[in-house]
PDB file of N, CA and C in Angstrom:
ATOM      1  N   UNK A   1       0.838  -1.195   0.000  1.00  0.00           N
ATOM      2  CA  UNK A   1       0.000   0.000   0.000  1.00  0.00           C
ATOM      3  C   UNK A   1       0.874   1.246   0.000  1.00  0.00           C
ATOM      4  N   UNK A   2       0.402   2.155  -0.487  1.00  0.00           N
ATOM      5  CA  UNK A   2       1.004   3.517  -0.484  1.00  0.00           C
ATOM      6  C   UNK A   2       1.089   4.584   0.466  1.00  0.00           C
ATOM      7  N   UNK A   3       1.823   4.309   1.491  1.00  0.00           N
ATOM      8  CA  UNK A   3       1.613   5.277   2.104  1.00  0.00           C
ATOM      9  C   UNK A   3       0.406   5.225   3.454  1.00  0.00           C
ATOM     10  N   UNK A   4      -0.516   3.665   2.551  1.00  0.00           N
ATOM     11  CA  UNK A   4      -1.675   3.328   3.323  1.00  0.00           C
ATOM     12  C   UNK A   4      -2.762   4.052   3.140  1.00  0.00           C
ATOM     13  N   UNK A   5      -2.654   4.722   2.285  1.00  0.00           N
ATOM     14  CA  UNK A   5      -4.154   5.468   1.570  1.00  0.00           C
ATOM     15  C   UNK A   5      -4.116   5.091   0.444  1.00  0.00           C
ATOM     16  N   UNK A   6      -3.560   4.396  -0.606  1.00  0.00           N
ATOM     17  CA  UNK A   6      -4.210   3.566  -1.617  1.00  0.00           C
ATOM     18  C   UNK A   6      -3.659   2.319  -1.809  1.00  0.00           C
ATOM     19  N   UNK A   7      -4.934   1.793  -2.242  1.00  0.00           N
ATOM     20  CA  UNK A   7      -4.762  -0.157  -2.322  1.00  0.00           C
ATOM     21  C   UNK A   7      -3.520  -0.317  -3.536  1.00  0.00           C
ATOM     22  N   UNK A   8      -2.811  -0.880  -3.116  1.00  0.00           N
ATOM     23  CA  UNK A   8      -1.744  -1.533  -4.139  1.00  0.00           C
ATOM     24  C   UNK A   8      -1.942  -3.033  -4.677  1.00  0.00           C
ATOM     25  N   UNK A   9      -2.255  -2.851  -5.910  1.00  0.00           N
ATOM     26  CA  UNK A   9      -1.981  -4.471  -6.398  1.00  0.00           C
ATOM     27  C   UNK A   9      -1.152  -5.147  -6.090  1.00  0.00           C
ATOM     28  N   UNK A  10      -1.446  -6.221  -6.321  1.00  0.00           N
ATOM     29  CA  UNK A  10      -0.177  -7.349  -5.674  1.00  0.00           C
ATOM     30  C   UNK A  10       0.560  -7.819  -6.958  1.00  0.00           C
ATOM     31  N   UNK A  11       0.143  -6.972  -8.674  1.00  0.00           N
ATOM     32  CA  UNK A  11       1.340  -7.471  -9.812  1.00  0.00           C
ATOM     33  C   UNK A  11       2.489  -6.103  -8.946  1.00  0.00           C
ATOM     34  N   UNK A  12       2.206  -5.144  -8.237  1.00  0.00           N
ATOM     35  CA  UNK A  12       3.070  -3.955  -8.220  1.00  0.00           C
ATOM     36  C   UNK A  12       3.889  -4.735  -7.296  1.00  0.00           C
ATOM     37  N   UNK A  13       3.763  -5.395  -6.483  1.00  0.00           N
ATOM     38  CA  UNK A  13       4.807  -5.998  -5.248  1.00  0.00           C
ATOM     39  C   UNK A  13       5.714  -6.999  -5.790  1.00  0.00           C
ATOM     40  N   UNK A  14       5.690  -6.961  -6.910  1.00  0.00           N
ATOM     41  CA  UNK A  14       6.688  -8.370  -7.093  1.00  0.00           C
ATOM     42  C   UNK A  14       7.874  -7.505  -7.357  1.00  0.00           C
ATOM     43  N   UNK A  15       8.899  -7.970  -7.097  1.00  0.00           N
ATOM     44  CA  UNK A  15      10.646  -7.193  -7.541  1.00  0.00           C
ATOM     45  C   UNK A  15      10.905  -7.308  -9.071  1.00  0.00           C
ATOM     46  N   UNK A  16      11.739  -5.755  -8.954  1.00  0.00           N
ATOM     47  CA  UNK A  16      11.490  -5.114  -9.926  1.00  0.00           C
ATOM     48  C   UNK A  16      12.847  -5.555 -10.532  1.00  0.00           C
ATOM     49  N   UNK A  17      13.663  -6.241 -11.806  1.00  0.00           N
ATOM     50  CA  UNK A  17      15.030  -6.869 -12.079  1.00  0.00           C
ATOM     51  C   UNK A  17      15.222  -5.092 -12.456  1.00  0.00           C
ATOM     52  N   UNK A  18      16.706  -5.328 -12.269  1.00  0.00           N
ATOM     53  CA  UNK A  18      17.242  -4.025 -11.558  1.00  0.00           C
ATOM     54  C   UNK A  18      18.526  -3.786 -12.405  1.00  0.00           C
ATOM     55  N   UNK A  19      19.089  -3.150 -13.293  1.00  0.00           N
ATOM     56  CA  UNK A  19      20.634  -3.357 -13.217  1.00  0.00           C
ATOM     57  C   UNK A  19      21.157  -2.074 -13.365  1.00  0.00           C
ATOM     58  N   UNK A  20      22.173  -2.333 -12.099  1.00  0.00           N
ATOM     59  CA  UNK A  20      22.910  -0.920 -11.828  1.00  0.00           C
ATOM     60  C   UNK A  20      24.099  -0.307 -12.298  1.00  0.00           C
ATOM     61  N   UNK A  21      24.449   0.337 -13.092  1.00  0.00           N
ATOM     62  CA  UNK A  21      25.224   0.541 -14.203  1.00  0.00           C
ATOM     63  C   UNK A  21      26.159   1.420 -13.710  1.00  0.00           C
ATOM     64  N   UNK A  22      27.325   2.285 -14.243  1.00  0.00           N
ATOM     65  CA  UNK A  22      28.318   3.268 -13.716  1.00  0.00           C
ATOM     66  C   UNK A  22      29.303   3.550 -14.632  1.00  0.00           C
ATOM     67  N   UNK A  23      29.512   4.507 -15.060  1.00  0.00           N
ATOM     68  CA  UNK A  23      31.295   4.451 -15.875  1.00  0.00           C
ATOM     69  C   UNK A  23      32.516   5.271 -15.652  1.00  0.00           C
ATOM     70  N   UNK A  24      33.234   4.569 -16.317  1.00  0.00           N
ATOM     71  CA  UNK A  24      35.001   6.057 -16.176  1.00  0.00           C
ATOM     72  C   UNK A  24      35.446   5.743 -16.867  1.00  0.00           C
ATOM     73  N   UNK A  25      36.741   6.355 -16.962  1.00  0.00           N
ATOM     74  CA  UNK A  25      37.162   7.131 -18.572  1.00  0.00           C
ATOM     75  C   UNK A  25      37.118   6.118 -19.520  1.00  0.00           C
ATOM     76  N   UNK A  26      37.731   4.950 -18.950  1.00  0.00           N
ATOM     77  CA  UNK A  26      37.548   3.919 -19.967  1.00  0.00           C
ATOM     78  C   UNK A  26      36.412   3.401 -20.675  1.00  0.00           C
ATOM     79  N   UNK A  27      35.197   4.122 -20.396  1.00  0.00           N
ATOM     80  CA  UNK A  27      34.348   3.803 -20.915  1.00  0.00           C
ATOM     81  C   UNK A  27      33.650   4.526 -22.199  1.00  0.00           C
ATOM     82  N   UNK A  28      34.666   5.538 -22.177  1.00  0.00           N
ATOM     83  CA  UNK A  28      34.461   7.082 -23.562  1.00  0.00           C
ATOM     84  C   UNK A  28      35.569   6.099 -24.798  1.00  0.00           C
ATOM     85  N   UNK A  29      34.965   6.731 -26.020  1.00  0.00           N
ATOM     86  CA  UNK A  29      35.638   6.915 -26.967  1.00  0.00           C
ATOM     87  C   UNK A  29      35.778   8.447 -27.641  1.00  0.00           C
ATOM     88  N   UNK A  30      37.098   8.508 -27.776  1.00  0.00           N
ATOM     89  CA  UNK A  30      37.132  10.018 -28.427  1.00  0.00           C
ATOM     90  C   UNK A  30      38.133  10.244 -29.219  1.00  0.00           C
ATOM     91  N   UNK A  31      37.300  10.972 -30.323  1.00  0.00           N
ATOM     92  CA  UNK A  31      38.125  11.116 -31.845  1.00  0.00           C
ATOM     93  C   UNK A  31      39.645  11.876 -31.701  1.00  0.00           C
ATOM     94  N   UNK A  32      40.389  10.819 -32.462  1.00  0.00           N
ATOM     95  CA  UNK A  32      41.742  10.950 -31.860  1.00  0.00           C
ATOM     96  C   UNK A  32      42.033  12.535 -32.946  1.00  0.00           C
ATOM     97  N   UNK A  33      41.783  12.532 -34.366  1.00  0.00           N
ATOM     98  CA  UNK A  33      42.097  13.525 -34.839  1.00  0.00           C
ATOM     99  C   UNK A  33      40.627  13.924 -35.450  1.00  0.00           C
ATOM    100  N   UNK A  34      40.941  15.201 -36.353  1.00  0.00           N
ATOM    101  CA  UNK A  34      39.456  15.370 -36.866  1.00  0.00           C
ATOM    102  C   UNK A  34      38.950  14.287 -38.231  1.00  0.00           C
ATOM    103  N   UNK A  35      38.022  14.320 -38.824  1.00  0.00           N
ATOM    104  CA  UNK A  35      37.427  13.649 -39.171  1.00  0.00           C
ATOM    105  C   UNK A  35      35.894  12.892 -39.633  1.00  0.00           C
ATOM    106  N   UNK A  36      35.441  12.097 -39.943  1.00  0.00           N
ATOM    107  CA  UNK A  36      34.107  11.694 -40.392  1.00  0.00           C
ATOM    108  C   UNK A  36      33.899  10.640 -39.742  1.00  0.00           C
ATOM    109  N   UNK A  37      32.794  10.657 -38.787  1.00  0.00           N
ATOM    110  CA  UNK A  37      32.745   8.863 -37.884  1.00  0.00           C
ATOM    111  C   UNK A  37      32.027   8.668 -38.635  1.00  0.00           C
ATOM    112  N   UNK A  38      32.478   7.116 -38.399  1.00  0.00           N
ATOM    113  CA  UNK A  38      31.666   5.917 -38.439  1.00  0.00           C
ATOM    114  C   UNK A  38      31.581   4.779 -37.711  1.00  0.00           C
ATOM    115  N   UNK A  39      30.250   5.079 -36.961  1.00  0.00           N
ATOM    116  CA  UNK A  39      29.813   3.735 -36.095  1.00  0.00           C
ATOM    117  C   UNK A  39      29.434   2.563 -36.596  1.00  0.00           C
ATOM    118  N   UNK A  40      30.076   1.319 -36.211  1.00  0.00           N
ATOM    119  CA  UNK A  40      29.716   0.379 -36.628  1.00  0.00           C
ATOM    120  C   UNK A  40      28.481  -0.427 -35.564  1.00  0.00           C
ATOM    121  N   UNK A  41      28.360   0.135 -34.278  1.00  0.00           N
ATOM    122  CA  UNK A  41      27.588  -0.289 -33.288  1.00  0.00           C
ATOM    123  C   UNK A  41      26.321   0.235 -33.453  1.00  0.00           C
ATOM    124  N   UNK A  42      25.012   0.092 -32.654  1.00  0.00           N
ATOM    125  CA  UNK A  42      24.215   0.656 -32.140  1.00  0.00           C
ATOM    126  C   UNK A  42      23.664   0.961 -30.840  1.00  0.00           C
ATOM    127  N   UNK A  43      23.063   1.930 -30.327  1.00  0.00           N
ATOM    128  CA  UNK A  43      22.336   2.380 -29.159  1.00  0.00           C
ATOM    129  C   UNK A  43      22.080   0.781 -28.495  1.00  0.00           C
ATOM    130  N   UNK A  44      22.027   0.701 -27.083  1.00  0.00           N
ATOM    131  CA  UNK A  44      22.269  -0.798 -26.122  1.00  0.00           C
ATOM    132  C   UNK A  44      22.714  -1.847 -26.740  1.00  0.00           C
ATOM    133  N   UNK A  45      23.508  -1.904 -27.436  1.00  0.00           N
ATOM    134  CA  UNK A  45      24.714  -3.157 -27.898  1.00  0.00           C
ATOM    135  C   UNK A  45      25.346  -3.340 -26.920  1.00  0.00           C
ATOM    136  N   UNK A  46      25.533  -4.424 -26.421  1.00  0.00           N
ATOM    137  CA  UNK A  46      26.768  -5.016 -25.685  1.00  0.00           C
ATOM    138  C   UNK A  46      27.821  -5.346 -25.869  1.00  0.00           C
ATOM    139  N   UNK A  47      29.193  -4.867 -25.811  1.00  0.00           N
ATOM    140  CA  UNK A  47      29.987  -4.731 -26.529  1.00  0.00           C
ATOM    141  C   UNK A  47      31.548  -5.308 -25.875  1.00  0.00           C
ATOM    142  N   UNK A  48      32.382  -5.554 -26.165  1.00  0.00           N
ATOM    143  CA  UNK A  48      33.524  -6.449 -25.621  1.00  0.00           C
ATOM    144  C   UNK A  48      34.543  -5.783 -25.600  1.00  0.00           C
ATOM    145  N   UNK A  49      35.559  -6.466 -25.027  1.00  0.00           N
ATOM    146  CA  UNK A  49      36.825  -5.347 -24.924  1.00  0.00           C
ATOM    147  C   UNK A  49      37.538  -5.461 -25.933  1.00  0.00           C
ATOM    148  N   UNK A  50      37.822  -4.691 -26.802  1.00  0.00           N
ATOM    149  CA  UNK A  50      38.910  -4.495 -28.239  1.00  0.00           C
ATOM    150  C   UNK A  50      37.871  -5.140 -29.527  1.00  0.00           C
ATOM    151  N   UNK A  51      36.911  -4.942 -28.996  1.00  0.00           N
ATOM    152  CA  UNK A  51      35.446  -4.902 -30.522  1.00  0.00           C
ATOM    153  C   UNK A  51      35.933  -3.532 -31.246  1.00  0.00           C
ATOM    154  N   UNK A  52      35.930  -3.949 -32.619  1.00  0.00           N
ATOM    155  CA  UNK A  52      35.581  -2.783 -33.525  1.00  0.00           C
ATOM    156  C   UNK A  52      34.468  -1.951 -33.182  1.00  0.00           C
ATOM    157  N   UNK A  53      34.543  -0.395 -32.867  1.00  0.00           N
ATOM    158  CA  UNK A  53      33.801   0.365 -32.280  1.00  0.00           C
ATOM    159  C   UNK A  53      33.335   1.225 -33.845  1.00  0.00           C
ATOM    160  N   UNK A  54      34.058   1.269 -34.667  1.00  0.00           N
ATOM    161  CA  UNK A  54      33.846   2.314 -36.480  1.00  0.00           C
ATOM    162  C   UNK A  54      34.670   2.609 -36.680  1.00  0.00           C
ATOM    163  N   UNK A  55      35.159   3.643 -37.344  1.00  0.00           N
ATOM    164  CA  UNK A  55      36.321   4.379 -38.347  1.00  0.00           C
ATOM    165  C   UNK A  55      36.527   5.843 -38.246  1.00  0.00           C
ATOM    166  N   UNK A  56      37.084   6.542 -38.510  1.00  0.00           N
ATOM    167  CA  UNK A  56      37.078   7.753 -38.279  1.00  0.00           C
ATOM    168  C   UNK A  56      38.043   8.178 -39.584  1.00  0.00           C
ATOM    169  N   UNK A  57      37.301   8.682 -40.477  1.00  0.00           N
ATOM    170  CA  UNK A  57      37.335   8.785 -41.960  1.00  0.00           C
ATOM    171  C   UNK A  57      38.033   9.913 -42.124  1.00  0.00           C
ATOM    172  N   UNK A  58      39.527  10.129 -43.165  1.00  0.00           N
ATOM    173  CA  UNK A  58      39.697  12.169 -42.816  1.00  0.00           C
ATOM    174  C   UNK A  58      39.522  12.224 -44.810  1.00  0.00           C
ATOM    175  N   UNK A  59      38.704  12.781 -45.010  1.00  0.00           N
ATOM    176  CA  UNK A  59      38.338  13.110 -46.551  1.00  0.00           C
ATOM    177  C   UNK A  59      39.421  14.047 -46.843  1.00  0.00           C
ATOM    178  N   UNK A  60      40.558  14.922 -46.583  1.00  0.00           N
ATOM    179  CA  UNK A  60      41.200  15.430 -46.848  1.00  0.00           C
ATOM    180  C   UNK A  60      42.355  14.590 -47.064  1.00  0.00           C
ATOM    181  N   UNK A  61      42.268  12.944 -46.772  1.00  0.00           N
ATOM    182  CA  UNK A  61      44.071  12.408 -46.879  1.00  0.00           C
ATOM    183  C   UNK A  61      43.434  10.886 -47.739  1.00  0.00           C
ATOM    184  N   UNK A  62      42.561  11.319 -49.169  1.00  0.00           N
ATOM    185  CA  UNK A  62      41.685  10.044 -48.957  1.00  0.00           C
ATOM    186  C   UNK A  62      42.279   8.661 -49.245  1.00  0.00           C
ATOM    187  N   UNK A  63      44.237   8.771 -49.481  1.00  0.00           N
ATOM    188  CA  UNK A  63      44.926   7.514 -49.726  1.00  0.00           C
ATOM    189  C   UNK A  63      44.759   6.831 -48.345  1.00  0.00           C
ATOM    190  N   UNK A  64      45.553   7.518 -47.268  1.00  0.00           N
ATOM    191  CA  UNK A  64      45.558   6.004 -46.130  1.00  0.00           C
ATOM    192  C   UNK A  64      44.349   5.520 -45.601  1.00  0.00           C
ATOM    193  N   UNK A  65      44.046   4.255 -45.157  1.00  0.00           N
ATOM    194  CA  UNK A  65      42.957   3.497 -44.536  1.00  0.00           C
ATOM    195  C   UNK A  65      41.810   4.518 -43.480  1.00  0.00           C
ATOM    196  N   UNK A  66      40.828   4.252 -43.456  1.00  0.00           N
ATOM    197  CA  UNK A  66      40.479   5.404 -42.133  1.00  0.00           C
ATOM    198  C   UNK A  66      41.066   4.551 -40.981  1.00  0.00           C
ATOM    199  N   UNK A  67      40.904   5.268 -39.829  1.00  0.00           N
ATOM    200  CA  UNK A  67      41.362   4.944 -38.601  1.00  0.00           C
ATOM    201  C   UNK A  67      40.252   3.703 -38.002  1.00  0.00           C
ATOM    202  N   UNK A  68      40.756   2.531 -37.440  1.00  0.00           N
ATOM    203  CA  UNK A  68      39.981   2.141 -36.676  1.00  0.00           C
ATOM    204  C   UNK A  68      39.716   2.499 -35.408  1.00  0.00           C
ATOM    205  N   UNK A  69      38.833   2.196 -34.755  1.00  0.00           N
ATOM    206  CA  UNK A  69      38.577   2.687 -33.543  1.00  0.00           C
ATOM    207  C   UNK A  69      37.780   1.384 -32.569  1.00  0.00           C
ATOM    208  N   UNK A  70      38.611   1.348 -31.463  1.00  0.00           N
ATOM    209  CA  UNK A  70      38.119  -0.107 -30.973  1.00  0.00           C
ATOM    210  C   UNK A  70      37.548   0.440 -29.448  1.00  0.00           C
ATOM    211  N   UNK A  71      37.252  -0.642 -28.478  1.00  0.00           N
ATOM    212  CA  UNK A  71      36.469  -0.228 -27.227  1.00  0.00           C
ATOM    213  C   UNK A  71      37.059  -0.703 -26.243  1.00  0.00           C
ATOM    214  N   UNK A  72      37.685  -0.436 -25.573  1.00  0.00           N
ATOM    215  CA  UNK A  72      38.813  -0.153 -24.347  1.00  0.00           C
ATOM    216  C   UNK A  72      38.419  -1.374 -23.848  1.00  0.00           C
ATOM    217  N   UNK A  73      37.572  -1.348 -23.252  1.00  0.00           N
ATOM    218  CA  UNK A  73      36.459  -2.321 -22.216  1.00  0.00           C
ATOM    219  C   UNK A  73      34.830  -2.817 -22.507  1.00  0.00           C
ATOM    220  N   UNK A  74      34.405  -3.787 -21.996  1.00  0.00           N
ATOM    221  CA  UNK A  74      33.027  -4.044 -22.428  1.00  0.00           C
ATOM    222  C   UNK A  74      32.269  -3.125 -21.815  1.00  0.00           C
ATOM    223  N   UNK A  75      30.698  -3.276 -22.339  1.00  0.00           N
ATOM    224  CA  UNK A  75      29.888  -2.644 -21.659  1.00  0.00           C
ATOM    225  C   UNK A  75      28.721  -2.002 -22.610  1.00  0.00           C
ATOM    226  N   UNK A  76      27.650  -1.353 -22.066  1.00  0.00           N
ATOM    227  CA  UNK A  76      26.374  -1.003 -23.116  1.00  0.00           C
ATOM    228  C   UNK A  76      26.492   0.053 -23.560  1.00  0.00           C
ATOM    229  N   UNK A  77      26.568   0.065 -24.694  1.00  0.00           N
ATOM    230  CA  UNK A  77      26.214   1.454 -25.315  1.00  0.00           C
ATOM    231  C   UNK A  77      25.498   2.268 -25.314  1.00  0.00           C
ATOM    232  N   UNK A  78      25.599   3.298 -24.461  1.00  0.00           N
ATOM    233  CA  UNK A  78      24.423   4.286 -24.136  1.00  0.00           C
ATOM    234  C   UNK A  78      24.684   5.692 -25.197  1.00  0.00           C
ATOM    235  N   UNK A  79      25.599   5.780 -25.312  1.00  0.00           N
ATOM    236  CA  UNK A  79      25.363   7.226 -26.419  1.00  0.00           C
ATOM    237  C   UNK A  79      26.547   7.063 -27.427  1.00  0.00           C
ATOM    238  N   UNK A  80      26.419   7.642 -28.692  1.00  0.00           N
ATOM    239  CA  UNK A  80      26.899   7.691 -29.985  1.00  0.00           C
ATOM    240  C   UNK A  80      27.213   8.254 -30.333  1.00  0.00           C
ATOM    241  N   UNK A  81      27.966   9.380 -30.602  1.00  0.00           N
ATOM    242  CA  UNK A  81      27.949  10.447 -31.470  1.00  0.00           C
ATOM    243  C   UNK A  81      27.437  10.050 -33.001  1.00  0.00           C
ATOM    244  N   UNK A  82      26.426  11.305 -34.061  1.00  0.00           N
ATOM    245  CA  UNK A  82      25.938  10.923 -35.234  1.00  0.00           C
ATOM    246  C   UNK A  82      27.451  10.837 -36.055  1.00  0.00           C
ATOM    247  N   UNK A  83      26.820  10.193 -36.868  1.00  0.00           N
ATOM    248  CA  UNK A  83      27.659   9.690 -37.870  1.00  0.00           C
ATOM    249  C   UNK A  83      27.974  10.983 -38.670  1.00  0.00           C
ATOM    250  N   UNK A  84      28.927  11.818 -38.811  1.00  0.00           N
ATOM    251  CA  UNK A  84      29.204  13.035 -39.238  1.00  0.00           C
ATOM    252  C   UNK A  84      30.355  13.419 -38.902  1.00  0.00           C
ATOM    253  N   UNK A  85      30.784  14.692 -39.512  1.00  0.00           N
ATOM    254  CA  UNK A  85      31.936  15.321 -39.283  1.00  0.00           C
ATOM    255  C   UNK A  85      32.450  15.764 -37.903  1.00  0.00           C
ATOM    256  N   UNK A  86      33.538  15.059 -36.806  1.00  0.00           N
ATOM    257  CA  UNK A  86      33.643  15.211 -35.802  1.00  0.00           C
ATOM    258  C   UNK A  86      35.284  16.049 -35.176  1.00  0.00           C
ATOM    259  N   UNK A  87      35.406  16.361 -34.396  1.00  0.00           N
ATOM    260  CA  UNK A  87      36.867  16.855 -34.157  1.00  0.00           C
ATOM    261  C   UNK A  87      37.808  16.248 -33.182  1.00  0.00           C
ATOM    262  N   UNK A  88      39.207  16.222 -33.677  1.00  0.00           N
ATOM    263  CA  UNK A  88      39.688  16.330 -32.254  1.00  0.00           C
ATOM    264  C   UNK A  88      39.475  16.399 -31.320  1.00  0.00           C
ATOM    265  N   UNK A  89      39.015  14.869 -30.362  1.00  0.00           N
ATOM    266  CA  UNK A  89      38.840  15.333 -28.865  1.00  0.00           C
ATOM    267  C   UNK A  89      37.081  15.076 -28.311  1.00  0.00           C
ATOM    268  N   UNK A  90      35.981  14.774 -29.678  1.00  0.00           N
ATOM    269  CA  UNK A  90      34.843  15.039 -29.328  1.00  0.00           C
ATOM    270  C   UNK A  90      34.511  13.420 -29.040  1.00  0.00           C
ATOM    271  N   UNK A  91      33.388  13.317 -28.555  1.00  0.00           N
ATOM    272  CA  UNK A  91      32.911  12.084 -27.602  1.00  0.00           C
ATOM    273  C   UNK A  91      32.166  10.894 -28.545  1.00  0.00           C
ATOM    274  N   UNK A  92      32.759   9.906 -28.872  1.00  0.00           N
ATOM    275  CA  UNK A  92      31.965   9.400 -30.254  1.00  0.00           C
ATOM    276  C   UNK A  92      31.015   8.202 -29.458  1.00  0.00           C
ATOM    277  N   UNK A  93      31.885   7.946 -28.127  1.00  0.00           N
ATOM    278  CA  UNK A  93      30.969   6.372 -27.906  1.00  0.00           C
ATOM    279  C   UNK A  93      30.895   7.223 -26.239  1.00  0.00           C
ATOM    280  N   UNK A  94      29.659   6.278 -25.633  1.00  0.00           N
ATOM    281  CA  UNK A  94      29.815   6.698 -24.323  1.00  0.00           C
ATOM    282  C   UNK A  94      29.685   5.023 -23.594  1.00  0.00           C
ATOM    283  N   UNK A  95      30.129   3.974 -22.987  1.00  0.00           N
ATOM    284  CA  UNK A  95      29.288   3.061 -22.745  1.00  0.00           C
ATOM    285  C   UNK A  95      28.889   2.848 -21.274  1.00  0.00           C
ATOM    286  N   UNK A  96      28.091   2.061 -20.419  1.00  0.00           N
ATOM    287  CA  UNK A  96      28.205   1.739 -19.298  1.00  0.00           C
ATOM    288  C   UNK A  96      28.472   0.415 -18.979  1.00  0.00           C
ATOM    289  N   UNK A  97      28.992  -0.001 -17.612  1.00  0.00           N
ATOM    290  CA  UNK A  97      29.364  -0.703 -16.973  1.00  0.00           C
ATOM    291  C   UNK A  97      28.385  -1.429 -16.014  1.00  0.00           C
ATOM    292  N   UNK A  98      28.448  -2.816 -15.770  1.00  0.00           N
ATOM    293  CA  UNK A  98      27.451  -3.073 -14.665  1.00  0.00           C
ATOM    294  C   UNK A  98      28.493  -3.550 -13.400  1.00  0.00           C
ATOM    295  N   UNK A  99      27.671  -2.741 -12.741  1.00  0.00           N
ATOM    296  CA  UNK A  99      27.992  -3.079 -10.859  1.00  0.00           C
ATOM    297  C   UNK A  99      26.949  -3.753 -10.280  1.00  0.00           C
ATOM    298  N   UNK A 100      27.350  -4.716  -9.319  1.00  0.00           N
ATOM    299  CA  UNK A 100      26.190  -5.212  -8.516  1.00  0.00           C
ATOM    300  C   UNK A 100      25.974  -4.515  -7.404  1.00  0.00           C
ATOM    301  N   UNK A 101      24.915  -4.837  -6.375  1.00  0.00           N
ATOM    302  CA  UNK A 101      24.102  -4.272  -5.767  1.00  0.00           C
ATOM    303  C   UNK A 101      25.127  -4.435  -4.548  1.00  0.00           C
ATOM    304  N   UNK A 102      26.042  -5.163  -4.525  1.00  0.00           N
ATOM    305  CA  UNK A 102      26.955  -5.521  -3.212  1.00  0.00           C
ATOM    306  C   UNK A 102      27.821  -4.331  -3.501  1.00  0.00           C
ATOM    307  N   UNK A 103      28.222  -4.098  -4.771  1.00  0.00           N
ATOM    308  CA  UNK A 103      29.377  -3.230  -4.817  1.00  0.00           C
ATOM    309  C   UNK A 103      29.062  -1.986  -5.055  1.00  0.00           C
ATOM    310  N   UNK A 104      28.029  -1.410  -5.349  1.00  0.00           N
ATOM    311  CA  UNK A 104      27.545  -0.256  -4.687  1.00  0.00           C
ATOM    312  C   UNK A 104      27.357   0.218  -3.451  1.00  0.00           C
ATOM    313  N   UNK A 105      26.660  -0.746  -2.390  1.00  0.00           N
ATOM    314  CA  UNK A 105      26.585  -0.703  -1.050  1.00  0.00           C
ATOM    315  C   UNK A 105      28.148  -0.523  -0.534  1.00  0.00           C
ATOM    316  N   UNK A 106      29.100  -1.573  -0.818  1.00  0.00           N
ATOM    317  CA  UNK A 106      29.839  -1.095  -0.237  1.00  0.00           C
ATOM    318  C   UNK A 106      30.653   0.019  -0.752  1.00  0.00           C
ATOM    319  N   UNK A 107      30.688   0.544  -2.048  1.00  0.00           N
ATOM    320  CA  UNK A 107      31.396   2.188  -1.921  1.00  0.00           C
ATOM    321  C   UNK A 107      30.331   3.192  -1.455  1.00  0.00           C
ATOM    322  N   UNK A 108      29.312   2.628  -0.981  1.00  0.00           N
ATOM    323  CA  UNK A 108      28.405   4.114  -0.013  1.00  0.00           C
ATOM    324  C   UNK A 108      29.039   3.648   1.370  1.00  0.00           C
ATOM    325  N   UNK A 109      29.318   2.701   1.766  1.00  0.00           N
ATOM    326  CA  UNK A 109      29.886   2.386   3.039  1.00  0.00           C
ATOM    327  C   UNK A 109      31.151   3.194   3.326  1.00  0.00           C
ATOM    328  N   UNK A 110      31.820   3.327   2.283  1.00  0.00           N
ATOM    329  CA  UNK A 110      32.903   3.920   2.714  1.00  0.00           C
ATOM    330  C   UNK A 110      33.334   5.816   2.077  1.00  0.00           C
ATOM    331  N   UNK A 111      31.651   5.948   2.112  1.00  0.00           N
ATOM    332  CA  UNK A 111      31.728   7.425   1.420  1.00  0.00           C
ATOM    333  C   UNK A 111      31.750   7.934   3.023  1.00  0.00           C
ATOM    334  N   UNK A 112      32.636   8.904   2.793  1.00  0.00           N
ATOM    335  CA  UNK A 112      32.526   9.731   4.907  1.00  0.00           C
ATOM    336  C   UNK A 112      31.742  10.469   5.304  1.00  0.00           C
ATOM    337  N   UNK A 113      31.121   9.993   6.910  1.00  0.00           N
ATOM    338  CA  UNK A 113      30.138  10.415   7.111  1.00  0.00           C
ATOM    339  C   UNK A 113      30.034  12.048   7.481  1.00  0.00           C
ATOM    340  N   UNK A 114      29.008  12.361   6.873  1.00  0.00           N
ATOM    341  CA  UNK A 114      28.652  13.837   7.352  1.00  0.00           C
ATOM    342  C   UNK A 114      28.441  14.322   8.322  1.00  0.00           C
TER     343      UNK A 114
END
C-alpha cells in the first residue's frame, strides 16, 4: 500500500530486475584527430573489450585506410555520437558498466560520514 491510503496491487509488489550501471574514462571513446565517424555499433549493444567500435574517416588524406577505432572495455552502449563530421577530442561512444548491488553498497559504506 502507499503510504496506506491507496490499495496496491499485488502485480506492483513483485521485484522489480534491476541493473545498476556506472562508468570512467575507460568507458568514452574520443576522436583521436578530426574527421568523419563511423559507427559500426548501435544504441544498447553489448559490446567487448577491443570490438571494432567504427572508423574515423579524414576526406582530406583520402589515400591512407580510415582509422579504426576499438572499445577499451566491455559494456552497453548508451550514447553515440551521429555519424558526421567530428573533431579532435569530441565524444563518439559513451558506454556503461554493470555493478552489482553488493558493490555499490559497499562504496556508499565507505563514502565519509557527514
Amino acid at each position: 500500500d502507499h503510504l496506506g491510503v491507496v490499495e496496491m496491487e499485488d502485480k506492483w509488489r513483485n521485484p522489480v530486475d534491476t541493473r545498476h550501471v556506472f562508468n570512467r574514462q575507460d568507458h568514452f571513446i574520443y576522436a583521436p584527430t578530426d574527421g568523419v565517424f563511423e559507427p559500426l555499433v548501435g544504441l544498447g549493444t553489448e559490446v567487448e573489450p577491443g570490438q571494432l567500435a567504427g572508423y574515423l574517416h579524414r576526406p582530406e588524406f583520402p589515400l591512407p585506410p580510415p582509422e579504426p577505432l576499438h572499445f577499451k572495455i566491455g559494456g552497453l552502449v548508451a550514447a553515440i555520437r551521429a555519424p558526421a563530421r567530428s573533431r579532435a577530442g569530441d565524444c563518439l561512444f559513451q558506454l556503461l558498466g554493470d555493478r552489482s548491488s553488493e558493490e555499490i553498497l559497499a562504496c556508499i559504506n565507505e563514502l565519509p560520514a557527514r
